[in-house]
N, C-alpha and C. Protein backbone atom coordinates (compact mmCIF):
# COMPACT_ATOMS: atom_id res chain seq x y z
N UNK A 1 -10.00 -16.61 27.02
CA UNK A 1 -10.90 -17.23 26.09
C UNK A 1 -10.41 -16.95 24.66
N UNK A 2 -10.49 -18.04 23.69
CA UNK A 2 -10.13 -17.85 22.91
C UNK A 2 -10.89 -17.53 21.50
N UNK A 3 -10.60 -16.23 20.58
CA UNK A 3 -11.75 -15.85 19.97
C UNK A 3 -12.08 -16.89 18.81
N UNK A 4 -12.95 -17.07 18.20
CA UNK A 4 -13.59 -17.81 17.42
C UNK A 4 -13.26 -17.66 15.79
N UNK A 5 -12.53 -17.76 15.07
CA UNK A 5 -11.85 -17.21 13.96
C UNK A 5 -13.57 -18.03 13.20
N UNK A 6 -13.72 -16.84 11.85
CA UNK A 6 -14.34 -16.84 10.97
C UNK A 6 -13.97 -17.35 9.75
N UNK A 7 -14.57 -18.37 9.16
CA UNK A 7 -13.79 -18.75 8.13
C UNK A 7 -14.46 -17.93 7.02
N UNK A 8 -12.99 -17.85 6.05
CA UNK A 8 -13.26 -17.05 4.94
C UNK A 8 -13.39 -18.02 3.66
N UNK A 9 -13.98 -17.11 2.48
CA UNK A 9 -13.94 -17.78 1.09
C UNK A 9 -12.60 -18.59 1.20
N UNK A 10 -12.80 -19.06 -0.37
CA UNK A 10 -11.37 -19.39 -0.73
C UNK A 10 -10.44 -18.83 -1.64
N UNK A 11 -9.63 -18.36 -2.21
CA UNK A 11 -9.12 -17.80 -2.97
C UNK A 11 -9.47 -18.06 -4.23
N UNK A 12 -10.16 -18.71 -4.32
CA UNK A 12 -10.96 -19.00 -5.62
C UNK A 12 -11.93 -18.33 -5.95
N UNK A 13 -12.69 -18.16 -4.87
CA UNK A 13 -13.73 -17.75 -4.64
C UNK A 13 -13.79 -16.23 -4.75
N UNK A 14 -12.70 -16.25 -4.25
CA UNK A 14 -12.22 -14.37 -3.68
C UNK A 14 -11.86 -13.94 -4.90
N UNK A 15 -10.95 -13.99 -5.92
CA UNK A 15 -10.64 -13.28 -7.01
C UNK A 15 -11.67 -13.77 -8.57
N UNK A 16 -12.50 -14.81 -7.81
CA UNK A 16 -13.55 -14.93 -8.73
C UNK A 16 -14.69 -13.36 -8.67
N UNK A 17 -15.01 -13.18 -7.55
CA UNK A 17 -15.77 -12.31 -7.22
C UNK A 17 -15.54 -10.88 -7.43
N UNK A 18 -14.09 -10.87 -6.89
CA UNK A 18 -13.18 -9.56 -7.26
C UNK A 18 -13.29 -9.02 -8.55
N UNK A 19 -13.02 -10.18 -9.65
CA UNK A 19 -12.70 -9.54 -10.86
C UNK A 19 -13.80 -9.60 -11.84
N UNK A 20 -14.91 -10.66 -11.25
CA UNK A 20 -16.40 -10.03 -11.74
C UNK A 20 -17.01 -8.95 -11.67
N UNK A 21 -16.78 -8.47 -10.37
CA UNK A 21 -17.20 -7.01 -10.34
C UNK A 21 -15.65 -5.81 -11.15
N UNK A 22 -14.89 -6.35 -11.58
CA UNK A 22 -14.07 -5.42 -12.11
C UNK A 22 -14.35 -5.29 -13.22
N UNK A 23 -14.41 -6.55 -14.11
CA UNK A 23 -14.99 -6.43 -15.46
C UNK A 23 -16.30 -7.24 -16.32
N UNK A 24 -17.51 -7.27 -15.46
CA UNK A 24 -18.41 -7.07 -15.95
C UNK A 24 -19.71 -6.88 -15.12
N UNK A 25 -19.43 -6.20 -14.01
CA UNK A 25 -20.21 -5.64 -13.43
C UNK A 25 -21.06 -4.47 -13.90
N UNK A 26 -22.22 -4.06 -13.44
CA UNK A 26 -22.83 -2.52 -13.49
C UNK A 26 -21.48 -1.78 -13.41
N UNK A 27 -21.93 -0.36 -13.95
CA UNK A 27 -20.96 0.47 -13.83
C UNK A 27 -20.74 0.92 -12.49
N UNK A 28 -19.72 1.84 -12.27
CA UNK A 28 -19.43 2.29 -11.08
C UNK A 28 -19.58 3.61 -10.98
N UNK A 29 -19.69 3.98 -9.51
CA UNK A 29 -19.14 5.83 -9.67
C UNK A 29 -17.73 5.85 -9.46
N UNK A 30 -17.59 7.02 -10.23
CA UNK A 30 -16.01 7.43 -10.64
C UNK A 30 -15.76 8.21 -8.86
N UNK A 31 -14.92 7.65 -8.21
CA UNK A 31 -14.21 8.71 -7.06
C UNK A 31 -14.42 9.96 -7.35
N UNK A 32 -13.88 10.77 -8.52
CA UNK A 32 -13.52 12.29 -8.91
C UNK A 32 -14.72 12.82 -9.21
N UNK A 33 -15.11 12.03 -10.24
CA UNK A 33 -16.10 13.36 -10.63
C UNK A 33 -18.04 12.85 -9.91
N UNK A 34 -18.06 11.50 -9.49
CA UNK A 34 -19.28 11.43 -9.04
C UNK A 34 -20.28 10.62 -9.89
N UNK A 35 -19.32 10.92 -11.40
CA UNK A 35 -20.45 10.45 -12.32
C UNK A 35 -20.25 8.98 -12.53
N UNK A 36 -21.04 8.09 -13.35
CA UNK A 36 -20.65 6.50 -13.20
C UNK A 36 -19.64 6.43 -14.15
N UNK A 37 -18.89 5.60 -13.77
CA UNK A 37 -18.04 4.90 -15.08
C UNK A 37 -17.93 3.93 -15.95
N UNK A 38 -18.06 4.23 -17.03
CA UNK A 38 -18.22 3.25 -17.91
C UNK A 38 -17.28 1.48 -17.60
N UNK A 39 -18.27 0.77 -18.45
CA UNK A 39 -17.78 -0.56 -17.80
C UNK A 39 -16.23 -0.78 -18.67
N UNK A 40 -15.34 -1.19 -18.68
CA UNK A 40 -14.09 -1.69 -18.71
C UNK A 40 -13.90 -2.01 -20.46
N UNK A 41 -13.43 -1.52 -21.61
CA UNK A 41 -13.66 -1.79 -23.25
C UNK A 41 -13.00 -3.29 -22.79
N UNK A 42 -13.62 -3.84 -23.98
CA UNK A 42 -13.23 -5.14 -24.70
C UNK A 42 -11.60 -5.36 -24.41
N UNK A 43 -10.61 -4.10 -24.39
CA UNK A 43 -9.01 -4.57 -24.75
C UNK A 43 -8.99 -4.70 -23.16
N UNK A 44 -9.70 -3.82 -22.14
CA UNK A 44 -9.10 -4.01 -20.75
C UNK A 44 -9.55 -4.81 -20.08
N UNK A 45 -10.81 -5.61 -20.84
CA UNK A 45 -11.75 -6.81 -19.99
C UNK A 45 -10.77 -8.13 -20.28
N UNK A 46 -9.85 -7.94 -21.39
CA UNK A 46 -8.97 -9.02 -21.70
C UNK A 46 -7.68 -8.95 -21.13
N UNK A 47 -7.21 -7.33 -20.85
CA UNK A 47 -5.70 -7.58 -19.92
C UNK A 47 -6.06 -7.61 -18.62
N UNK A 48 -7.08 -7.32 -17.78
CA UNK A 48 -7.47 -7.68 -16.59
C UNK A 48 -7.95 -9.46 -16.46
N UNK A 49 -8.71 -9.99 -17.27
CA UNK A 49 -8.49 -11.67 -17.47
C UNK A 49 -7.18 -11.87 -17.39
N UNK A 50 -5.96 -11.25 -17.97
CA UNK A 50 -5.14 -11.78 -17.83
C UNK A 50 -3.80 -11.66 -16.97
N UNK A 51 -4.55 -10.47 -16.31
CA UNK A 51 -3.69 -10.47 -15.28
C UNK A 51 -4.89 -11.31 -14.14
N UNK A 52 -5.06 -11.76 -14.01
CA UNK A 52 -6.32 -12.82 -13.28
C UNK A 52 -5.58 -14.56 -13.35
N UNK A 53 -5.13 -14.70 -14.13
CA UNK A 53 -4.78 -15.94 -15.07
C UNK A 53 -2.82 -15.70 -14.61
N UNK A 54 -2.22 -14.34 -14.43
CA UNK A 54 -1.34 -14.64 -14.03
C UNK A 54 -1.41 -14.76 -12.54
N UNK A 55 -1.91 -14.20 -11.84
CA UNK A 55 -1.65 -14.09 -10.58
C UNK A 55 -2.20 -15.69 -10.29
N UNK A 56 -3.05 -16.23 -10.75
CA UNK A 56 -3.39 -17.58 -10.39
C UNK A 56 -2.48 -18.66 -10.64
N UNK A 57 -1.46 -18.64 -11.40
CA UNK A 57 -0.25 -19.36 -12.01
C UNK A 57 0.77 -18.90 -11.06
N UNK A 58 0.60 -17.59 -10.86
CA UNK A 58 1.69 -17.18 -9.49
C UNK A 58 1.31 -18.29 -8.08
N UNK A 59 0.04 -18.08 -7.94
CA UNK A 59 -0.16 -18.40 -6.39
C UNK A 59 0.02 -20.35 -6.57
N UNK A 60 -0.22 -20.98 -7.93
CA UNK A 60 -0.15 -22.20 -7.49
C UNK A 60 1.56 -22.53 -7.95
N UNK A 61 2.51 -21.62 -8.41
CA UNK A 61 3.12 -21.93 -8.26
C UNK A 61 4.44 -21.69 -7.41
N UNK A 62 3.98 -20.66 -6.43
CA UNK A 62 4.72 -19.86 -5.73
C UNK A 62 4.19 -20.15 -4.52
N UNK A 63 2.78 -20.37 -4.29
CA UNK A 63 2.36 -19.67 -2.90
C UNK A 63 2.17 -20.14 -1.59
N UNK A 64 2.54 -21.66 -2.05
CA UNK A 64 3.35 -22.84 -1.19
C UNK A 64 4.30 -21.69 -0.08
N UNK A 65 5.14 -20.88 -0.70
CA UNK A 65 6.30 -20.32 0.37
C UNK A 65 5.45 -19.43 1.34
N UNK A 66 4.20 -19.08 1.20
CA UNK A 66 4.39 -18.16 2.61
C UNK A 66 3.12 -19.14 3.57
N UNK A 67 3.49 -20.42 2.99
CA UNK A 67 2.28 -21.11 4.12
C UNK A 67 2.97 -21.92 5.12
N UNK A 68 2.53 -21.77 6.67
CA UNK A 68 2.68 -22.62 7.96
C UNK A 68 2.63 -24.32 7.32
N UNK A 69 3.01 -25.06 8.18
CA UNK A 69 2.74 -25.88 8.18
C UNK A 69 1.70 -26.70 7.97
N UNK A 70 0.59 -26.60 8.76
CA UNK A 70 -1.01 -27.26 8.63
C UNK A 70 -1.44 -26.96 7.12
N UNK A 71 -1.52 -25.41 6.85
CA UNK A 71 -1.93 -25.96 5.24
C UNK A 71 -0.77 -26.20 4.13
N UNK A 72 0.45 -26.37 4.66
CA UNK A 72 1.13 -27.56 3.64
C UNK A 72 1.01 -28.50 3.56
N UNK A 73 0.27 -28.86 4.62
CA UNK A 73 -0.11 -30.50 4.52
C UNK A 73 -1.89 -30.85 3.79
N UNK A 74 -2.50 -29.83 4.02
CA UNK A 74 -3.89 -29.48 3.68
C UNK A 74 -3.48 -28.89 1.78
N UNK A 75 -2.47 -28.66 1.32
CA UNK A 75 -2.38 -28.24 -0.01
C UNK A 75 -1.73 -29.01 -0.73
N UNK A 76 -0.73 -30.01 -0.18
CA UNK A 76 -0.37 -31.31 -0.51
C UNK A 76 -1.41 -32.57 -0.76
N UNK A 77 -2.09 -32.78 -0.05
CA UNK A 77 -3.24 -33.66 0.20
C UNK A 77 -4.27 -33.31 -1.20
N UNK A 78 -4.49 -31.93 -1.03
CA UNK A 78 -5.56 -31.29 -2.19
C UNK A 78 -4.82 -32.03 -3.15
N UNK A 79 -3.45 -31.65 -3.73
CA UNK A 79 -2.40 -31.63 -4.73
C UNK A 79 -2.42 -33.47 -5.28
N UNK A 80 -2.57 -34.22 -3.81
CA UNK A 80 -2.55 -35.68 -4.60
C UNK A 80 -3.76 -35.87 -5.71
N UNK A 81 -5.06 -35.36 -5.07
CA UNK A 81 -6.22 -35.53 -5.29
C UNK A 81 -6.20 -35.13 -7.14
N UNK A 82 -6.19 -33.95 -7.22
CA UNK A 82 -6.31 -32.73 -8.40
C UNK A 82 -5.45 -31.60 -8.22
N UNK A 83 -4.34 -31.91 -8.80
CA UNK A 83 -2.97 -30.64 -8.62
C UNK A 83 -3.01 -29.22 -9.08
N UNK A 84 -4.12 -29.43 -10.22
CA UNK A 84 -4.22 -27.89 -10.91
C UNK A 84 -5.30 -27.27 -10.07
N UNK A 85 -4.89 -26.47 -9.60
CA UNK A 85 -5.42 -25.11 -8.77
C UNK A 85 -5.67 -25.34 -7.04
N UNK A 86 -4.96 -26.28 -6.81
CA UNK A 86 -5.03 -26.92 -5.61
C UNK A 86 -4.82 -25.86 -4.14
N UNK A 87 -3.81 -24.76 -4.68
CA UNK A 87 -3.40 -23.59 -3.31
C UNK A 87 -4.80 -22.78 -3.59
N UNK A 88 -5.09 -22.54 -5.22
CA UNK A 88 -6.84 -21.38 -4.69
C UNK A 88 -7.71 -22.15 -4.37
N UNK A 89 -8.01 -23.25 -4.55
CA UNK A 89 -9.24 -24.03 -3.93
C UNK A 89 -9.41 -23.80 -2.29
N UNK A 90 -8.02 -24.22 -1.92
CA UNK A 90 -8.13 -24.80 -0.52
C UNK A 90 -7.57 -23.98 0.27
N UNK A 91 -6.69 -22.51 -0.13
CA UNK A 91 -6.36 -21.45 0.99
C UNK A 91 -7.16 -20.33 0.59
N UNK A 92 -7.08 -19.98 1.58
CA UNK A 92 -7.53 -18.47 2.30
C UNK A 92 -7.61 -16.99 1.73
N UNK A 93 -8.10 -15.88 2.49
CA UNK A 93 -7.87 -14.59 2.32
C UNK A 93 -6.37 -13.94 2.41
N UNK A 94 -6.13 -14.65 3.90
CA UNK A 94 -5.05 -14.27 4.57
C UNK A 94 -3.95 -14.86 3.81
N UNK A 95 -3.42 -15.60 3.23
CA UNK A 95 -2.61 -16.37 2.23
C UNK A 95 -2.75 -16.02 1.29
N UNK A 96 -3.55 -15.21 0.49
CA UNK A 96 -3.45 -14.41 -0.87
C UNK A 96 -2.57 -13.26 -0.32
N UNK A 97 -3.11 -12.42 0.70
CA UNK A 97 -2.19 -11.16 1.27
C UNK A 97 -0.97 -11.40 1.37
N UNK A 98 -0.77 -12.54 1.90
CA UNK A 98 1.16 -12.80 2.28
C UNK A 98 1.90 -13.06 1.06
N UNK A 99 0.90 -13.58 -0.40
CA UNK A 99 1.72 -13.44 -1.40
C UNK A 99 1.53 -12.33 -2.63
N UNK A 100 0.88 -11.48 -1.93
CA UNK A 100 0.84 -10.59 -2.74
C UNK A 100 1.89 -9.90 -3.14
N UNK A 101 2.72 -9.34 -2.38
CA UNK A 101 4.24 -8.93 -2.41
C UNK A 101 5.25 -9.94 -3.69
N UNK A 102 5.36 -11.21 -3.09
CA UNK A 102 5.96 -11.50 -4.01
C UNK A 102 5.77 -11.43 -5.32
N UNK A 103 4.35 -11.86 -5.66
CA UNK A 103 3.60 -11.73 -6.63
C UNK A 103 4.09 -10.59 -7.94
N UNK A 104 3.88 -9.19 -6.88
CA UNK A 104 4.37 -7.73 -7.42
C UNK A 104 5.93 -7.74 -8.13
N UNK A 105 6.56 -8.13 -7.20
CA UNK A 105 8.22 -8.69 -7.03
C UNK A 105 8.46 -9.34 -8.64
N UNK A 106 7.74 -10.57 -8.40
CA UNK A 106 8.80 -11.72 -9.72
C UNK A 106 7.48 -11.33 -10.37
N UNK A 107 6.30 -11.01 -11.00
CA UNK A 107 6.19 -10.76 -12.17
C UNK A 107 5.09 -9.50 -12.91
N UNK A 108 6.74 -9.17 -13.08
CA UNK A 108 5.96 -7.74 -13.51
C UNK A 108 6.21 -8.00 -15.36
N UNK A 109 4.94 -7.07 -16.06
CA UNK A 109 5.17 -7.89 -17.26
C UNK A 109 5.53 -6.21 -18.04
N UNK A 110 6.01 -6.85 -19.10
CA UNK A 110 7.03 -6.14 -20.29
C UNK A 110 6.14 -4.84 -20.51
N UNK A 111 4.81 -5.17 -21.01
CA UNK A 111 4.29 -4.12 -21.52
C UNK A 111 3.81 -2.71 -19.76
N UNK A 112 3.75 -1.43 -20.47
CA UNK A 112 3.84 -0.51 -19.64
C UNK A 112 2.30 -0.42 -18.70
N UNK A 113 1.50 -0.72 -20.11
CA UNK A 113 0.14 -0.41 -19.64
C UNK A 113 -0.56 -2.09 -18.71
N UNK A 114 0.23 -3.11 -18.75
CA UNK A 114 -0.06 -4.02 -18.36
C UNK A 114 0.23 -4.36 -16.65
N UNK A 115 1.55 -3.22 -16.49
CA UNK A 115 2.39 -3.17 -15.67
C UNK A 115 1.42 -2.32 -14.13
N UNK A 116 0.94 -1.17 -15.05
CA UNK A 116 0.07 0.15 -14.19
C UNK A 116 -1.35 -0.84 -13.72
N UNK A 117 -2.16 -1.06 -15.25
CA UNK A 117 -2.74 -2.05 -14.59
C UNK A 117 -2.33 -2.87 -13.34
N UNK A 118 -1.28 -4.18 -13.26
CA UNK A 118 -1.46 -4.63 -12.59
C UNK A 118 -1.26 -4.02 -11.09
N UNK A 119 -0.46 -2.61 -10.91
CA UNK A 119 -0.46 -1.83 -9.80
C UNK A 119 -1.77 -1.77 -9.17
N UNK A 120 -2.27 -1.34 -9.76
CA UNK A 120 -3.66 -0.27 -9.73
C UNK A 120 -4.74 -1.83 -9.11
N UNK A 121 -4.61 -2.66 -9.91
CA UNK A 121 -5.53 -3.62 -9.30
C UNK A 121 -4.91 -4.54 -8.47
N UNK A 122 -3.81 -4.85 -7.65
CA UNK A 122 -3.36 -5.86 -6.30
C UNK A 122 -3.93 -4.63 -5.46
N UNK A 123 -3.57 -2.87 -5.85
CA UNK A 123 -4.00 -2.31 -5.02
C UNK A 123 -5.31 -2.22 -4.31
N UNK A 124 -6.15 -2.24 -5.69
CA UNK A 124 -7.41 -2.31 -5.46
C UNK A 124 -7.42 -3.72 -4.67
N UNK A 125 -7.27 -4.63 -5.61
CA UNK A 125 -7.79 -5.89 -4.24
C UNK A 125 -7.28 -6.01 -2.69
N UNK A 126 -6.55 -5.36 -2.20
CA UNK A 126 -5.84 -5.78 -0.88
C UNK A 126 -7.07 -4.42 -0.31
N UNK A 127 -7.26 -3.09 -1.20
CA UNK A 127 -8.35 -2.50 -0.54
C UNK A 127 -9.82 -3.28 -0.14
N UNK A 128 -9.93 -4.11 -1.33
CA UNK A 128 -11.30 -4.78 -1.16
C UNK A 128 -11.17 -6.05 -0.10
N UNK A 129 -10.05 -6.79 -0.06
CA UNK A 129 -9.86 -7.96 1.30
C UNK A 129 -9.97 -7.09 2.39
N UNK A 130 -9.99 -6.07 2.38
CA UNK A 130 -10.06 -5.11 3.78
C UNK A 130 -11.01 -4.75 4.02
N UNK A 131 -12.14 -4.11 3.28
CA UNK A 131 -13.24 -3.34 3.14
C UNK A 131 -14.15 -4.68 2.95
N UNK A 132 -14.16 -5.44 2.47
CA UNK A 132 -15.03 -6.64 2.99
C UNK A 132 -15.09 -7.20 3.61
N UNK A 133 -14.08 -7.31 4.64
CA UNK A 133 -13.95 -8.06 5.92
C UNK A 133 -13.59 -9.19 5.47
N UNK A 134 -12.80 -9.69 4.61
CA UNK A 134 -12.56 -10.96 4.11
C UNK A 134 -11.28 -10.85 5.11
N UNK A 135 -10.42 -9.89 5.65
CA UNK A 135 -9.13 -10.35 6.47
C UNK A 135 -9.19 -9.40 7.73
N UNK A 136 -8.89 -9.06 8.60
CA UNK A 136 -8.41 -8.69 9.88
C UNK A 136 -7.27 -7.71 9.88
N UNK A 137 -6.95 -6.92 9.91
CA UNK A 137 -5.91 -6.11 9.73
C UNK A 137 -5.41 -6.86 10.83
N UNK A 138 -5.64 -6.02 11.86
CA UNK A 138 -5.20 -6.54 12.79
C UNK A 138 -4.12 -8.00 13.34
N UNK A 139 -3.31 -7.28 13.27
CA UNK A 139 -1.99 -8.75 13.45
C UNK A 139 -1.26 -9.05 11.74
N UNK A 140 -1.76 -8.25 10.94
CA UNK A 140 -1.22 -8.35 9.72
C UNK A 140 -0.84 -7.12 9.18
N UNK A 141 -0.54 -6.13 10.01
CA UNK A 141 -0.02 -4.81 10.07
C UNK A 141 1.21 -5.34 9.14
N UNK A 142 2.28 -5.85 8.96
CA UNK A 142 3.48 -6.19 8.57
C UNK A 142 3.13 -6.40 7.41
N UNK A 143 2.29 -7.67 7.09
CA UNK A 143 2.20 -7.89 5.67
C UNK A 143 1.62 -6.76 4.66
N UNK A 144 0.59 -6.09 5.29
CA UNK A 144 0.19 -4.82 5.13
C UNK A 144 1.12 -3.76 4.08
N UNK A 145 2.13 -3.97 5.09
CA UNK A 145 2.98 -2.61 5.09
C UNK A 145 3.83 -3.40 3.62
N UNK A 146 4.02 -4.60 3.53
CA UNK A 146 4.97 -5.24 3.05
C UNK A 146 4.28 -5.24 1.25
N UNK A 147 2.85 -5.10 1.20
CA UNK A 147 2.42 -4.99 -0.10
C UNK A 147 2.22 -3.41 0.20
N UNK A 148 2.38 -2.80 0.43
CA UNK A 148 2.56 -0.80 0.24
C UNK A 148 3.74 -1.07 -0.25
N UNK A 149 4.78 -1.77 0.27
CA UNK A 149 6.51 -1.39 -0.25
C UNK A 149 6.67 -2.07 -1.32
N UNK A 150 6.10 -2.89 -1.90
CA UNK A 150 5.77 -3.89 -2.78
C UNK A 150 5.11 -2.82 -3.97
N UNK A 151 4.03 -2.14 -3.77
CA UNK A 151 3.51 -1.42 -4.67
C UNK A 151 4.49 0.24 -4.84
N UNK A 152 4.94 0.58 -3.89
CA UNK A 152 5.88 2.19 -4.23
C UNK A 152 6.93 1.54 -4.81
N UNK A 153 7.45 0.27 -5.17
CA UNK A 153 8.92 -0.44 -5.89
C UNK A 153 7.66 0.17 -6.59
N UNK A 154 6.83 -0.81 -6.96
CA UNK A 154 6.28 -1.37 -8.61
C UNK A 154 6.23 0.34 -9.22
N UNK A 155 5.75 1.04 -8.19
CA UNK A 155 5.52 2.23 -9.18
C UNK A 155 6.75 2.78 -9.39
N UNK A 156 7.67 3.03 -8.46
CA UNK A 156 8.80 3.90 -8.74
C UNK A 156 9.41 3.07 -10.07
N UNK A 157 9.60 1.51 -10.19
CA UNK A 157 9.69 1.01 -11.30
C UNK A 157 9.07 1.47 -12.90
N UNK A 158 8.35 1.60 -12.60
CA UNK A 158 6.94 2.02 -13.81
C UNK A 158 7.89 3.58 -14.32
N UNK A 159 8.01 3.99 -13.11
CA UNK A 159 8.20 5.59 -13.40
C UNK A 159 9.47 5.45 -14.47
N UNK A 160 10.39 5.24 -13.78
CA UNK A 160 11.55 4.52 -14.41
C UNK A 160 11.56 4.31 -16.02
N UNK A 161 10.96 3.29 -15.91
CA UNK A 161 10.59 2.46 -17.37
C UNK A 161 9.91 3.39 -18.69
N UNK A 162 8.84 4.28 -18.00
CA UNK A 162 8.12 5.06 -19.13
C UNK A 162 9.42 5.89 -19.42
N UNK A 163 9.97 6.92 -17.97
CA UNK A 163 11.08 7.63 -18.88
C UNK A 163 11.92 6.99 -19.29
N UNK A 164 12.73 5.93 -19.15
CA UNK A 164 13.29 5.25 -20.39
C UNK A 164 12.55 5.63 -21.63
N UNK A 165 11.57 5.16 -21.85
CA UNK A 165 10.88 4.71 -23.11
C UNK A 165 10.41 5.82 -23.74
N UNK A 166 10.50 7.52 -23.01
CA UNK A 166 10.48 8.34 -23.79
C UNK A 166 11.61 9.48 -24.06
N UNK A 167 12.84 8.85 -23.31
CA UNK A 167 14.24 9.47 -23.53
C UNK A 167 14.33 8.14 -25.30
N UNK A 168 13.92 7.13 -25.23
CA UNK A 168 14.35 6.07 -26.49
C UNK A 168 13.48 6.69 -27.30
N UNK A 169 12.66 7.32 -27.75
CA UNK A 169 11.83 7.58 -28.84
C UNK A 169 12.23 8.71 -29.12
């Protein structure tokens, strides 16, 4: 018998939600100390928008490569209709995960603190597609593993880069 797959948001939907609660939600509790944390200043509510704004320029213009067949034809079709934002409208949970990696890969941006940011939050979101049940681990063990190796580059990168930048000063 075959199990009954659940359909999920759409990726629109999904990093709409995500990054509402990142930057302008109630506060949070802090992991460490217990106490809440203040909500996100004005400069990080604007580099988190904009790392929001890149990853969405990533996925419609990249994210064509990690899709099967059926929704190339289902993102083509969208694409005749209304081309701008046509892959988050109409794919998935599971299709944000498979391009998350690349994502990490081709664009990492210049500035340092923009860079950690964007670590810190694909991390966070691939925790939250998990912890919400928006994806299945299960059978996606690989891709899984493939945004962990994706994020120890980005950091060992990072590491890299700051000591550059304080052997140059």
């Amino acid at each position: 018998m075959r199990r009954a797959e659940i359909a999920t948001p759409t990726i629109d939907a999904i990093l709409e939600g995500f990054f509402l609660e990142r930057v302008v939600c109630a506060p949070r509790v802090s992991a460490r100390s217990g106490a809440a944390a203040a909500r996100p200043s004005p400069v990080m509510q604007r580099r988190l928008r904009s790392l929001e704004i890149r990853l969405r320029d990533y996925l419609e213009a990249e994210g064509e490569r990690v899709l099967v067949t059926g929704d190339l034809e289902v993102l083509a079709s969208e694409r005749q209709f209304d081309p701008g934002g046509a892959f988050c409208r109409t794919m998935r949970a599971d299709d944000l995960l498979f391009a998350l990696p690349g994502f990490l890969e081709r664009c990492v941006p210049a500035d340092l603190t923009d860079t950690r940011l964007q670590l810190a939050t694909i991390d966070a979101l691939t925790s939250w597609l998990l912890k919400s049940g928006l994806i299945n681990p299960w059978g996606l063990e690989c891709t899984l593993l493939d945004v962990d190796a994706a994020l120890r580059r980005g950091r060992a990168d990072l590491r890299s880069r700051r000591a550059a930048a304080r052997a140059g000063t």
